[in-house]
C-alpha atoms as a PDB file:
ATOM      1  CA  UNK A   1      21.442 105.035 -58.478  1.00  0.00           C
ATOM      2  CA  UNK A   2      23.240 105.975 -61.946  1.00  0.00           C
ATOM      3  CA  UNK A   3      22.106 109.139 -63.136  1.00  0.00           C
ATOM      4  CA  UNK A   4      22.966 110.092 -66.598  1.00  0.00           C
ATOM      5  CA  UNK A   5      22.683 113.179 -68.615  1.00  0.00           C
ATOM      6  CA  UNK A   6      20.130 113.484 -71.584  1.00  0.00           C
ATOM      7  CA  UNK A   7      22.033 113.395 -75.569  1.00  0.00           C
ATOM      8  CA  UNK A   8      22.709 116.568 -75.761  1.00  0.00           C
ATOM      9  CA  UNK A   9      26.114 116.200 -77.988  1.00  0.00           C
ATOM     10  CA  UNK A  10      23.981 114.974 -81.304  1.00  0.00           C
ATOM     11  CA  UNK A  11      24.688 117.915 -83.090  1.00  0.00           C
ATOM     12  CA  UNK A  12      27.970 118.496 -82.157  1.00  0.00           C
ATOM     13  CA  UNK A  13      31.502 117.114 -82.847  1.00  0.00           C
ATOM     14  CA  UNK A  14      32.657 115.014 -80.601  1.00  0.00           C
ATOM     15  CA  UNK A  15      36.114 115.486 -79.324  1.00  0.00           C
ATOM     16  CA  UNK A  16      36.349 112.497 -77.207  1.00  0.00           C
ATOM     17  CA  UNK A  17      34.343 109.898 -77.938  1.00  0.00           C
ATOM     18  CA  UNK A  18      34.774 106.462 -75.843  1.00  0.00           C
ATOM     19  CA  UNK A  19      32.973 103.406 -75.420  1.00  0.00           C
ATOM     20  CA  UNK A  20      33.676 100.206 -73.167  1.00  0.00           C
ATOM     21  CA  UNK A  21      36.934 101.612 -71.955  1.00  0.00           C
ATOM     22  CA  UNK A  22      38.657  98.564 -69.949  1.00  0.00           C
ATOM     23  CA  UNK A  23      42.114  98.205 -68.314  1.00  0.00           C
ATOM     24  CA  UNK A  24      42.970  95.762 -65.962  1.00  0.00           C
ATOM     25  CA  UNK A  25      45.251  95.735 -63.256  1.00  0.00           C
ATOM     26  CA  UNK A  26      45.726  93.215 -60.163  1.00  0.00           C
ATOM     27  CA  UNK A  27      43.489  94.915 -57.619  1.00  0.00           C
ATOM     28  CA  UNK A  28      41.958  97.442 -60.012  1.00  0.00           C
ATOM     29  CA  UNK A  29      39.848  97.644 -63.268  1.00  0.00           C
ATOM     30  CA  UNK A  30      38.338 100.521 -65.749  1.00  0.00           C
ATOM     31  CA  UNK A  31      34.969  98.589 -66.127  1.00  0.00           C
ATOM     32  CA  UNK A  32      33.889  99.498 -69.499  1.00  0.00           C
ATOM     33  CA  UNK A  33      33.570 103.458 -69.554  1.00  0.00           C
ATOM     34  CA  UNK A  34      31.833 105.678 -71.413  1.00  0.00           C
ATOM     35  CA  UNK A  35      32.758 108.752 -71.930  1.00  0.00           C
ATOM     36  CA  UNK A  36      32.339 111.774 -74.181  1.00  0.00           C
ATOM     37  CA  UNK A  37      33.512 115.684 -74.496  1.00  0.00           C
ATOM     38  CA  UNK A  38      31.798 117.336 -77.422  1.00  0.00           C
ATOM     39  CA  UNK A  39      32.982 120.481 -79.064  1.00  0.00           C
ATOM     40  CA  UNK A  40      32.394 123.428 -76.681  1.00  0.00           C
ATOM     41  CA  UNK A  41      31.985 121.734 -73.996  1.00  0.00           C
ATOM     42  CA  UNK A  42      33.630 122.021 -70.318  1.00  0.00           C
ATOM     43  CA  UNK A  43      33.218 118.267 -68.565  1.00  0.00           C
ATOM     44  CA  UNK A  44      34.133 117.980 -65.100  1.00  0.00           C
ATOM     45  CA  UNK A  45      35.849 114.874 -64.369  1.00  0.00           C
ATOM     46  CA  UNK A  46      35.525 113.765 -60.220  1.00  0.00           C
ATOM     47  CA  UNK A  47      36.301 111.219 -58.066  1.00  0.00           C
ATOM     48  CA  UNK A  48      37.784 110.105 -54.987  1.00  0.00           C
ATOM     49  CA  UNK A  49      41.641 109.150 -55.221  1.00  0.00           C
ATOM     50  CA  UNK A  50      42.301 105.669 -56.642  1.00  0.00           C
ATOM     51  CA  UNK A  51      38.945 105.865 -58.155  1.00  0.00           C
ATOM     52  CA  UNK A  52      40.243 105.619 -61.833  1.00  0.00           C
ATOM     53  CA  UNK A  53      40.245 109.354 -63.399  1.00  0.00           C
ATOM     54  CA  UNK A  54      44.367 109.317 -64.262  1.00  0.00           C
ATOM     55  CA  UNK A  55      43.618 106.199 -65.426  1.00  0.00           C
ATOM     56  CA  UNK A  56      40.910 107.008 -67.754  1.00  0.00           C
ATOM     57  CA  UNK A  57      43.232 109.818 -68.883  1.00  0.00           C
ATOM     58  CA  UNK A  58      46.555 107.935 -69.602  1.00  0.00           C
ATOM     59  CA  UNK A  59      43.902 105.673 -71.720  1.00  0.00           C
ATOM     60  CA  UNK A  60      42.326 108.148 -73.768  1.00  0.00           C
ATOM     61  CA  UNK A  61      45.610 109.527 -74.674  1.00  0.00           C
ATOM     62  CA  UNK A  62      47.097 106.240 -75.329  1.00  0.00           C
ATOM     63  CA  UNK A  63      49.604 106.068 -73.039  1.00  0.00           C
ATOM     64  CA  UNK A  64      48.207 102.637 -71.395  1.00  0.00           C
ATOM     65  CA  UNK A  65      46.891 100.015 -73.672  1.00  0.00           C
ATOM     66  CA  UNK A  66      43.509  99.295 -73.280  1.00  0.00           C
ATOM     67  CA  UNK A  67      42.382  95.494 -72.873  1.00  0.00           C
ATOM     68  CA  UNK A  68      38.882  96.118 -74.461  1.00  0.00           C
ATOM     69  CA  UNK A  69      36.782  98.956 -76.067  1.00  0.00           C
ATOM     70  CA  UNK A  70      37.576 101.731 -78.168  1.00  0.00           C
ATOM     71  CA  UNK A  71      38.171 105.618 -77.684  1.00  0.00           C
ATOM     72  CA  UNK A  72      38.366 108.084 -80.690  1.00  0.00           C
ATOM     73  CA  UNK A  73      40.128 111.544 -79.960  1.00  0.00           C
ATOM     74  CA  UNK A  74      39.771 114.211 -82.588  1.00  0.00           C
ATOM     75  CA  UNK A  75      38.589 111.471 -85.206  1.00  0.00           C
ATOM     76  CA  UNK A  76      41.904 109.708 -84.338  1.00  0.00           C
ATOM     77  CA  UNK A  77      41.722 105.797 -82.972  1.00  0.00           C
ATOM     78  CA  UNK A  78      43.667 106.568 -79.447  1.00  0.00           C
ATOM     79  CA  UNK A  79      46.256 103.627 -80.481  1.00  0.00           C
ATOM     80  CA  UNK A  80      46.829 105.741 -83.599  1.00  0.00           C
ATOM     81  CA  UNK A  81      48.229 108.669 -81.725  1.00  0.00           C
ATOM     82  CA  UNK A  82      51.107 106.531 -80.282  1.00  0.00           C
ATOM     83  CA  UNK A  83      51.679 104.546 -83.146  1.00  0.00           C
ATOM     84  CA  UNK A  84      51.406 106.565 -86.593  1.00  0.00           C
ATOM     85  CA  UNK A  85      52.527 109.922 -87.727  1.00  0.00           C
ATOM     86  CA  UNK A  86      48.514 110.820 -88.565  1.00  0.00           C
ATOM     87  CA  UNK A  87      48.655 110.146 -84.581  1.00  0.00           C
ATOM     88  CA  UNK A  88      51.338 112.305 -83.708  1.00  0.00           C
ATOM     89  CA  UNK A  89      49.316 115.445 -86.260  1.00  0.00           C
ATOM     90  CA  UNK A  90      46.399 114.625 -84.340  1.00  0.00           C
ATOM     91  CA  UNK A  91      48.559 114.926 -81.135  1.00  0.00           C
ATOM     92  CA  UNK A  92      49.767 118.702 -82.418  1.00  0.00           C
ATOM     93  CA  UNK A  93      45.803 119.688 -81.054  1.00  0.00           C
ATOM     94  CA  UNK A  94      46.116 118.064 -77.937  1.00  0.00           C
ATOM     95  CA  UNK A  95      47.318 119.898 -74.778  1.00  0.00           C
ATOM     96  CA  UNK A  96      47.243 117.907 -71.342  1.00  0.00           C
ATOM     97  CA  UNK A  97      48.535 119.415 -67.831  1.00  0.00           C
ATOM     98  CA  UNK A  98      49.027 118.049 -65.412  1.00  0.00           C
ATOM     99  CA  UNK A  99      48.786 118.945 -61.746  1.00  0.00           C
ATOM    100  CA  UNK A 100      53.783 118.785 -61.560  1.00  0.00           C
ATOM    101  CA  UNK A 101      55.468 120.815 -63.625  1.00  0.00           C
ATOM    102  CA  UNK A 102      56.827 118.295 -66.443  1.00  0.00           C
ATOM    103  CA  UNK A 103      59.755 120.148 -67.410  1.00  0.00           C
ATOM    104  CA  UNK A 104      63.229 120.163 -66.486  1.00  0.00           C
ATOM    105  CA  UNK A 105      63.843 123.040 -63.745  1.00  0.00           C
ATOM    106  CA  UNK A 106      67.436 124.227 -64.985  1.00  0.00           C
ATOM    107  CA  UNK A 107      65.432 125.543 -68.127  1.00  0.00           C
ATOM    108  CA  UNK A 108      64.636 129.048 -68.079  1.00  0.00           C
ATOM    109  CA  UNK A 109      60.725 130.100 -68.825  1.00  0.00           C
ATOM    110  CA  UNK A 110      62.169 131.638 -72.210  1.00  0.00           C
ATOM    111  CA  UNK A 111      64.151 128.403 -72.780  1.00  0.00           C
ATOM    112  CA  UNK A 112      61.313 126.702 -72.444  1.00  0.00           C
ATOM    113  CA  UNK A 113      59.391 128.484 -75.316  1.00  0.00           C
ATOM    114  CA  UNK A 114      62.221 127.744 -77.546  1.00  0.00           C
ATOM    115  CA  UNK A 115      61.951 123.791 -76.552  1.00  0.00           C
ATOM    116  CA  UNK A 116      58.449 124.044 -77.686  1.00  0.00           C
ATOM    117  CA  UNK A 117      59.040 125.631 -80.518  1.00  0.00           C
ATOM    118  CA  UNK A 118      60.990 122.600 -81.897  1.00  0.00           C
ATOM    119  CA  UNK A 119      58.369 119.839 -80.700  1.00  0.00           C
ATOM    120  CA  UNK A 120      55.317 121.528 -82.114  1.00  0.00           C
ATOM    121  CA  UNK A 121      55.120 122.256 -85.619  1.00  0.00           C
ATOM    122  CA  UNK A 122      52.208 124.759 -85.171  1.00  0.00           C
ATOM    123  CA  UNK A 123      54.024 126.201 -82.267  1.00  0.00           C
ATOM    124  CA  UNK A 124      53.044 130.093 -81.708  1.00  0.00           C
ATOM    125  CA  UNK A 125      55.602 131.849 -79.882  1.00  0.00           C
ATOM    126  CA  UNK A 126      53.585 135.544 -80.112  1.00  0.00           C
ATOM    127  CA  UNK A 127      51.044 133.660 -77.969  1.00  0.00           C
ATOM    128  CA  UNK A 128      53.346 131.930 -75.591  1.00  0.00           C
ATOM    129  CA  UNK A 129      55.324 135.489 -75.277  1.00  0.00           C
ATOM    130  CA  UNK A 130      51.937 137.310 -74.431  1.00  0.00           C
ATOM    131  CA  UNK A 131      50.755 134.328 -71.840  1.00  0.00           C
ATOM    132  CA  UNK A 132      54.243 134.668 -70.374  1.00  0.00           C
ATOM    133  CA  UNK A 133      53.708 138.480 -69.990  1.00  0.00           C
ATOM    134  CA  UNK A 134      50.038 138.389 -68.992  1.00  0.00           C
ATOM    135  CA  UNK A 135      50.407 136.168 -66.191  1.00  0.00           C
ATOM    136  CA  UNK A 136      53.492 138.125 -64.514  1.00  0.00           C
ATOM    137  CA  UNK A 137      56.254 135.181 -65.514  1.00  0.00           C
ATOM    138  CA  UNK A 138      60.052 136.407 -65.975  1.00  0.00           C
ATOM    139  CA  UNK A 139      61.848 135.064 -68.859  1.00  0.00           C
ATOM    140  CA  UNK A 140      64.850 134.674 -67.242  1.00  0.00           C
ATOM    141  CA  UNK A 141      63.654 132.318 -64.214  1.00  0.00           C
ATOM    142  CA  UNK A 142      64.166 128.895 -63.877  1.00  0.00           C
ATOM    143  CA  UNK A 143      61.432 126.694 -63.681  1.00  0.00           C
ATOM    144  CA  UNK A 144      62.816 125.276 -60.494  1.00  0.00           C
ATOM    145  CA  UNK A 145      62.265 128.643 -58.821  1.00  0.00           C
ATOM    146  CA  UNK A 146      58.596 128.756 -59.970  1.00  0.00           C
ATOM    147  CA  UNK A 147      56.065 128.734 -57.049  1.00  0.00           C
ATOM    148  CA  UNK A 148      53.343 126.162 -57.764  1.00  0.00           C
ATOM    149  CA  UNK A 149      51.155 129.027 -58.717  1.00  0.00           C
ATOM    150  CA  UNK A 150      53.365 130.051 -61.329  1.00  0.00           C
ATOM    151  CA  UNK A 151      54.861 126.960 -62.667  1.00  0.00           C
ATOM    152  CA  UNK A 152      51.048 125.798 -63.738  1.00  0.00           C
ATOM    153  CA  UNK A 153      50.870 129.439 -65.575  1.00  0.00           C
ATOM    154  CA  UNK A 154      53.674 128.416 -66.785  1.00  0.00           C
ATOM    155  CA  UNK A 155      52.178 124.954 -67.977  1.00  0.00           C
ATOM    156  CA  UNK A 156      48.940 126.379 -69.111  1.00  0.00           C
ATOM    157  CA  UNK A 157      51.118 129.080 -71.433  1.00  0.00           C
ATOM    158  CA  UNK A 158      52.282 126.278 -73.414  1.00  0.00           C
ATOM    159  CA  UNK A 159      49.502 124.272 -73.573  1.00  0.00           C
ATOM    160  CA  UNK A 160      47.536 127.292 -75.288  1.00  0.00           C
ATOM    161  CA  UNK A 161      50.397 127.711 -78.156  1.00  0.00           C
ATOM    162  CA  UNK A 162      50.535 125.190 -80.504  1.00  0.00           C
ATOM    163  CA  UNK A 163      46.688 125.098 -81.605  1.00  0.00           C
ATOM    164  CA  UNK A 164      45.068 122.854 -79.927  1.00  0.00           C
ATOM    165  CA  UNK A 165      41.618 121.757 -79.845  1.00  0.00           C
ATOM    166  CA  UNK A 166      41.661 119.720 -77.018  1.00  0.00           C
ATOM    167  CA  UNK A 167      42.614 120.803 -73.746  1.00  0.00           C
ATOM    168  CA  UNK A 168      43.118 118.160 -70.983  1.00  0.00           C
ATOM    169  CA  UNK A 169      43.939 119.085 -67.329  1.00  0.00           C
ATOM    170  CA  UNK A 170      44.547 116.678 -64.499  1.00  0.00           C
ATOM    171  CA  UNK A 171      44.374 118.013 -61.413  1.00  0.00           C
ATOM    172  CA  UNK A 172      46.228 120.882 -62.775  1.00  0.00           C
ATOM    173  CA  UNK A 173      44.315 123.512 -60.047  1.00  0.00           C
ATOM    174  CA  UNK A 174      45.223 121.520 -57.150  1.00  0.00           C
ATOM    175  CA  UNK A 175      47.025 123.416 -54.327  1.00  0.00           C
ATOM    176  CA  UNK A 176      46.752 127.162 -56.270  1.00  0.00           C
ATOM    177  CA  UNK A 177      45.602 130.066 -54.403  1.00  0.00           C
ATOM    178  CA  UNK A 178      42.150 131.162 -55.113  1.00  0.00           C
ATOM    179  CA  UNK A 179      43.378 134.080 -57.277  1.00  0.00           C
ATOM    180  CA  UNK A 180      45.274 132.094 -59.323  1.00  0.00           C
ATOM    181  CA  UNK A 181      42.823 129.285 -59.717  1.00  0.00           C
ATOM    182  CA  UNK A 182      39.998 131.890 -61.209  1.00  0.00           C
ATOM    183  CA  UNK A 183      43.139 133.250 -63.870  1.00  0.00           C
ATOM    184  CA  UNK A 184      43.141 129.714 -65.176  1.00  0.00           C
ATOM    185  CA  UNK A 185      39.673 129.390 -64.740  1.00  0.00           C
ATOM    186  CA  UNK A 186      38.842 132.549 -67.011  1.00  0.00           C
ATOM    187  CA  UNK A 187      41.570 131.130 -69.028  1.00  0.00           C
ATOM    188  CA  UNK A 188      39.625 127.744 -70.235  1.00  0.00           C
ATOM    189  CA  UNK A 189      36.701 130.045 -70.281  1.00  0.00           C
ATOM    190  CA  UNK A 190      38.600 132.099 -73.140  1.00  0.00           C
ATOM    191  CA  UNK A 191      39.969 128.429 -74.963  1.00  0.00           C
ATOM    192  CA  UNK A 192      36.302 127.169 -75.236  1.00  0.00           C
ATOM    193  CA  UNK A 193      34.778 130.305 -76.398  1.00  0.00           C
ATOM    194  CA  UNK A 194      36.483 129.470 -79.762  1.00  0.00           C
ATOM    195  CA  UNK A 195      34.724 126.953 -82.131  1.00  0.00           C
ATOM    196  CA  UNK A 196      35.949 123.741 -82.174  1.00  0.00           C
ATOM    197  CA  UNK A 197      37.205 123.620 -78.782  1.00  0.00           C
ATOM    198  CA  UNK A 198      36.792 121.261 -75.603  1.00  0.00           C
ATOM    199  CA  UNK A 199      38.198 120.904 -72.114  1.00  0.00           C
ATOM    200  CA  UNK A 200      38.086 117.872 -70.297  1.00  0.00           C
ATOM    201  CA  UNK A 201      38.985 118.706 -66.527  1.00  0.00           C
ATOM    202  CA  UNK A 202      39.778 116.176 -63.299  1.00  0.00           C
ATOM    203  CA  UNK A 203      39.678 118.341 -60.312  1.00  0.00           C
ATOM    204  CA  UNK A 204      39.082 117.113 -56.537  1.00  0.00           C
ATOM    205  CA  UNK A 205      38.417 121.468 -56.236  1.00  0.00           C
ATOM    206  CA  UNK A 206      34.040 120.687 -57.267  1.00  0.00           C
ATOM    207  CA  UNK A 207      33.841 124.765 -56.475  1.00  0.00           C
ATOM    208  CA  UNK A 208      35.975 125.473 -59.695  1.00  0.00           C
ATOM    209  CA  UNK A 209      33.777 123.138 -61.782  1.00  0.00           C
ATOM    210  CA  UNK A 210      30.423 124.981 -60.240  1.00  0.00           C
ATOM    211  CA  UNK A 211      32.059 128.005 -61.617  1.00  0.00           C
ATOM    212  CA  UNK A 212      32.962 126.358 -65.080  1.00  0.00           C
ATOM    213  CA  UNK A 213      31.899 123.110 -65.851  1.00  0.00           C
ATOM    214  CA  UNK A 214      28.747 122.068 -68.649  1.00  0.00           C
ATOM    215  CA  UNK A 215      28.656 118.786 -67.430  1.00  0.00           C
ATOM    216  CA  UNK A 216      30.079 116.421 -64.716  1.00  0.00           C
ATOM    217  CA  UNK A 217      31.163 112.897 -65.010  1.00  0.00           C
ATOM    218  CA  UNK A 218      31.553 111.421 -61.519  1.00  0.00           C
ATOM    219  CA  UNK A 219      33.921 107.842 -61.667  1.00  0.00           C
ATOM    220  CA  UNK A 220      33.920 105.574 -58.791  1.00  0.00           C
ATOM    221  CA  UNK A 221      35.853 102.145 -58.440  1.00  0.00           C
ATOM    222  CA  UNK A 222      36.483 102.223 -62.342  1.00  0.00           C
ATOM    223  CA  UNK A 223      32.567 102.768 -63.488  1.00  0.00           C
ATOM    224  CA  UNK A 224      30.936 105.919 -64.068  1.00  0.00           C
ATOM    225  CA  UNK A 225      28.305 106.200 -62.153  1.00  0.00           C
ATOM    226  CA  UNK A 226      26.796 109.824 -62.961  1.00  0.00           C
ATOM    227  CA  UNK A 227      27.032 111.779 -65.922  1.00  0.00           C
ATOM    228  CA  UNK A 228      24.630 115.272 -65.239  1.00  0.00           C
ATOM    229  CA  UNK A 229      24.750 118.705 -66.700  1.00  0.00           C
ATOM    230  CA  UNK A 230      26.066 120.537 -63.969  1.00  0.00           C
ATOM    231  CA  UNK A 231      23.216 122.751 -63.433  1.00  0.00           C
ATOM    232  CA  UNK A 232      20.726 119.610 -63.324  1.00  0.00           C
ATOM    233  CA  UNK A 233      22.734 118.925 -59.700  1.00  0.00           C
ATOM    234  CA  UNK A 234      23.734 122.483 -58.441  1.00  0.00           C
ATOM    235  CA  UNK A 235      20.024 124.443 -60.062  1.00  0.00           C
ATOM    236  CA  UNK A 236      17.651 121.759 -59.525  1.00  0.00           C
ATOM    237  CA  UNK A 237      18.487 119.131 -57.030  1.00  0.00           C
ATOM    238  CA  UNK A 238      18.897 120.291 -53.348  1.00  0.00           C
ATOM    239  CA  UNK A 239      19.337 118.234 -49.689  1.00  0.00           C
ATOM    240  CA  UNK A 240      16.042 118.192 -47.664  1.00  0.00           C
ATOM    241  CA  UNK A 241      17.649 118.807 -43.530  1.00  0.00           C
ATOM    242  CA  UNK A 242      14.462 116.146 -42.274  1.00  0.00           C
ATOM    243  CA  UNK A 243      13.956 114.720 -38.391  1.00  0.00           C
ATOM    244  CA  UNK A 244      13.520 111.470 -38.551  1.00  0.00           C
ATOM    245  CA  UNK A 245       9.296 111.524 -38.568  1.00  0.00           C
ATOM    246  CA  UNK A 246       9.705 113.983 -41.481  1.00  0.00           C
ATOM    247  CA  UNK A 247      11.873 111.190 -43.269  1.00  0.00           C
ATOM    248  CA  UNK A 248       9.188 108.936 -43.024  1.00  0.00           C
ATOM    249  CA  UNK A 249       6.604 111.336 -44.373  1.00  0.00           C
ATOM    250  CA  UNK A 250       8.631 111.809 -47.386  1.00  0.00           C
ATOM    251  CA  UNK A 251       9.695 108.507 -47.950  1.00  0.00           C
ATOM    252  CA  UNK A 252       6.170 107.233 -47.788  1.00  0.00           C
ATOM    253  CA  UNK A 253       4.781 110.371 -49.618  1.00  0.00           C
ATOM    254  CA  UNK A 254       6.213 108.778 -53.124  1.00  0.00           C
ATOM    255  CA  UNK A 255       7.767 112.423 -54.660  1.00  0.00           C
ATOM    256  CA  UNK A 256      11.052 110.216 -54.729  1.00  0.00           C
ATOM    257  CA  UNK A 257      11.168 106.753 -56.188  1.00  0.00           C
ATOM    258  CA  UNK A 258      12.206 104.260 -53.506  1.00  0.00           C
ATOM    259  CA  UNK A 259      14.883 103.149 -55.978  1.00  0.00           C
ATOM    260  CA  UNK A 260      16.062 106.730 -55.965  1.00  0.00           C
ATOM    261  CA  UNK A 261      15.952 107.995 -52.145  1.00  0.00           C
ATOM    262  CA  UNK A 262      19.595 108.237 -50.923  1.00  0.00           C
ATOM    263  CA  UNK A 263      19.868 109.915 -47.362  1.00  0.00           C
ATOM    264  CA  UNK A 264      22.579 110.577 -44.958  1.00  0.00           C
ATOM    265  CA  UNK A 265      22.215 110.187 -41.009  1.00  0.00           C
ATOM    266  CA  UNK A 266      23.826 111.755 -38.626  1.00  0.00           C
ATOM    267  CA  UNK A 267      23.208 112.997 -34.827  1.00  0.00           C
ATOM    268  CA  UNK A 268      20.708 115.767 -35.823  1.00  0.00           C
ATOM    269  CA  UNK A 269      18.822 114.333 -37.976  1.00  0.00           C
ATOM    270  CA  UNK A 270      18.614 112.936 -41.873  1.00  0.00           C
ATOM    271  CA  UNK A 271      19.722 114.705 -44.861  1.00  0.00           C
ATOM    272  CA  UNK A 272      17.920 113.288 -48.069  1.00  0.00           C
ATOM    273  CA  UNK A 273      18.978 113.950 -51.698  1.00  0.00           C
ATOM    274  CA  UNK A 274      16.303 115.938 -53.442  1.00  0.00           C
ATOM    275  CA  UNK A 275      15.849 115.888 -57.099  1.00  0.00           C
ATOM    276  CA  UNK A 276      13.774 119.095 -57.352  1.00  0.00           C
ATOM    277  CA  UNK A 277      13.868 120.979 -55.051  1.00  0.00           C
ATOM    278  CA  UNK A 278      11.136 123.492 -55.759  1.00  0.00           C
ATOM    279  CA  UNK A 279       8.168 120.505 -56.680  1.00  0.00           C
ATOM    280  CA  UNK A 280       9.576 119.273 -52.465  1.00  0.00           C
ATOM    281  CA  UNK A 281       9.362 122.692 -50.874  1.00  0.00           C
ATOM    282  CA  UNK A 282       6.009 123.158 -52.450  1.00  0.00           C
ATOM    283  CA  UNK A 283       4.810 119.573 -50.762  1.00  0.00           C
ATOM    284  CA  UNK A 284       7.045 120.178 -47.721  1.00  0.00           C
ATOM    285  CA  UNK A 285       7.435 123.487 -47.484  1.00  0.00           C
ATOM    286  CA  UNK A 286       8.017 123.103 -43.769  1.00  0.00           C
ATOM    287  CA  UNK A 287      11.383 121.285 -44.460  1.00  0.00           C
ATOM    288  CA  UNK A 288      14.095 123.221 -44.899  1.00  0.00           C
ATOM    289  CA  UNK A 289      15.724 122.058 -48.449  1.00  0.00           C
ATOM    290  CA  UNK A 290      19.325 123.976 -49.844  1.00  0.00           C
ATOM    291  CA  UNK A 291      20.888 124.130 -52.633  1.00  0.00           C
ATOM    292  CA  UNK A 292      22.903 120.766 -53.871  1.00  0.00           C
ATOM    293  CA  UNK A 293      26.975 121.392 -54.406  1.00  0.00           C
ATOM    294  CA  UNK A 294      28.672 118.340 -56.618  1.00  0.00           C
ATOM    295  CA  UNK A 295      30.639 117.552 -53.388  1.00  0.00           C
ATOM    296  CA  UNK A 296      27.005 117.318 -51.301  1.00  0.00           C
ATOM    297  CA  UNK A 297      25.792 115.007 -55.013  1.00  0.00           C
ATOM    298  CA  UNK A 298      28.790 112.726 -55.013  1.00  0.00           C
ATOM    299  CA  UNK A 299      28.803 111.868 -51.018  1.00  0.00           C
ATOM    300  CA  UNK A 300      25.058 111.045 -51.212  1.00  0.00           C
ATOM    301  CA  UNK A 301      25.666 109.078 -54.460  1.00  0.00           C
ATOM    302  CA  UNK A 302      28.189 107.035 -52.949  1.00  0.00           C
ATOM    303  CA  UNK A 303      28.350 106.846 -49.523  1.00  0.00           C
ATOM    304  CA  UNK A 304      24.177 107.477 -48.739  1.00  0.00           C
ATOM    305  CA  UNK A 305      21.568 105.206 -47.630  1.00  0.00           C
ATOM    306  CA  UNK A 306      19.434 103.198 -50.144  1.00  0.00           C
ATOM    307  CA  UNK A 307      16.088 102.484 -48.591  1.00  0.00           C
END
């Protein structure tokens, strides 16, 4: 089952735009992708490991060639970026982090404002100094010394002063506190309030993308194989907790297309995917049904039973 969201980007610029993305390597492909982020929008980018999301990344920045299809990134053709200087402008309103620190850790934090300051044209050191000060980092420590916490503060502070429109993050939450992943998170909440403004985020973390995500693009063995508004799978949808006689009864009842019934056994039972929720508690309502998370969605996607 692919499930993919309704056009809802016709009216607005699109910030990524990419069609038929393919990259071959021996024992791995992109398969033709599709994928687009339009302008204030949050997408969620998931996946198991090896299942091609750093790969789709490195090619929509240009840092891979691509053997087929096209991907346009602020109006820009992505082998523009790395091979013109319109590319490298275009490049001034792109910000990626990633989930290392990708600086060298003898530099102090304040050093590391002044590096910017030289490779970004539109580089704003007032904001840098006020990120710096906002989220508790000393000027005079070396990046080396940085927890993890800190050192992707750190990352995110410079990614938020030279302009940019586009905000990339890969894995860039992984292994941060709770407290310090809601500070980022209120962060791209504060970058995407302004017009003109994206964020396209990998995260294995699905809670942080429940808490800030518009849409979610799930990638699997180089394919997409859902693209949802998030609130179509954490609102609507829901997992119906059936014995295995209830099963049946809903199976055969025809409230979810055959095509469409994806279930998951185990030794008390049979949890089904539910695409409303409400319309199956009204016909069942003596099965209990809870909400769907994107981590419940993407295990049923991939790893349930097809009847």
């Amino acid at each position: 089952m692919q499930a993919m969201a309704s056009d809802t980007t016709s009216t607005s610029e699109l910030l990524i735009d990419a069609h038929g993305l393919t990259k071959h390597y021996e024992g791995f492909s992109l398969d033709h992708l599709d994928l687009t982020v339009a302008e204030g929008e949050i997408v969620g980018f998931v996946g198991q490991n090896g299942a091609g999301k750093s790969t789709t990344i490195k090619a929509l920045l240009g840092v891979i060639e691509l053997d087929d299809g096209s991907a346009r990134i602020l109006g820009a053709g992505v082998r523009d970026l790395a091979h013109t200087a319109a590319g490298a402008r275009i490049k001034e309103h792109i910000s990626v982090v990633f989930d290392t620190v990708s600086m060298p850790g003898h530099l102090r934090v304040a050093d590391v404002g002044r590096v910017h300051a030289r490779a970004f044209d539109q580089w704003e050191q007032h904001t840098f100094d006020k990120l710096v000060r906002e989220f508790g980092l000393s000027g005079n420590k070396q990046v080396k010394d940085l927890s993890r916490g800190m050192g992707m503060k750190l990352s995110l502070a410079c990614a938020l002063s030279h302009g940019a429109r586009l905000l990339v993050l890969d894995e860039a939450t992984a292994g941060l506190d709770p407290m310090a992943r809601d500070e980022i998170l209120d962060r791209l909440r504060e970058f995407v309030a302004e017009p003109g403004r994206a964020v396209l985020m990998s995260s294995h973390i699905t809670s942080d993308l429940e808490k800030i995500a518009d849409r979610v693009l799930g990638i699997e063995n180089g394919r997409i194989v859902f693209d949802l508004a998030k609130d179509e799978i954490t609102d609507e949808m829901g997992i119906a907790r059936c014995r295995v006689a209830e099963f049946e009864a809903v199976a055969a009842s025809g409230l979810i297309p055959e095509r469409e019934l994806r279930y998951h056994k185990h030794d008390y039972g049979i949890d089904v995917l539910v695409l409303d929720r409400f319309a199956f508690a009204r016909q069942f309502p003596h099965i209990p049904v809870d909400r769907m998370t994107i981590d419940d969605y993407m295990a049923l996607t991939l790893k349930g039973g097809v009847r």
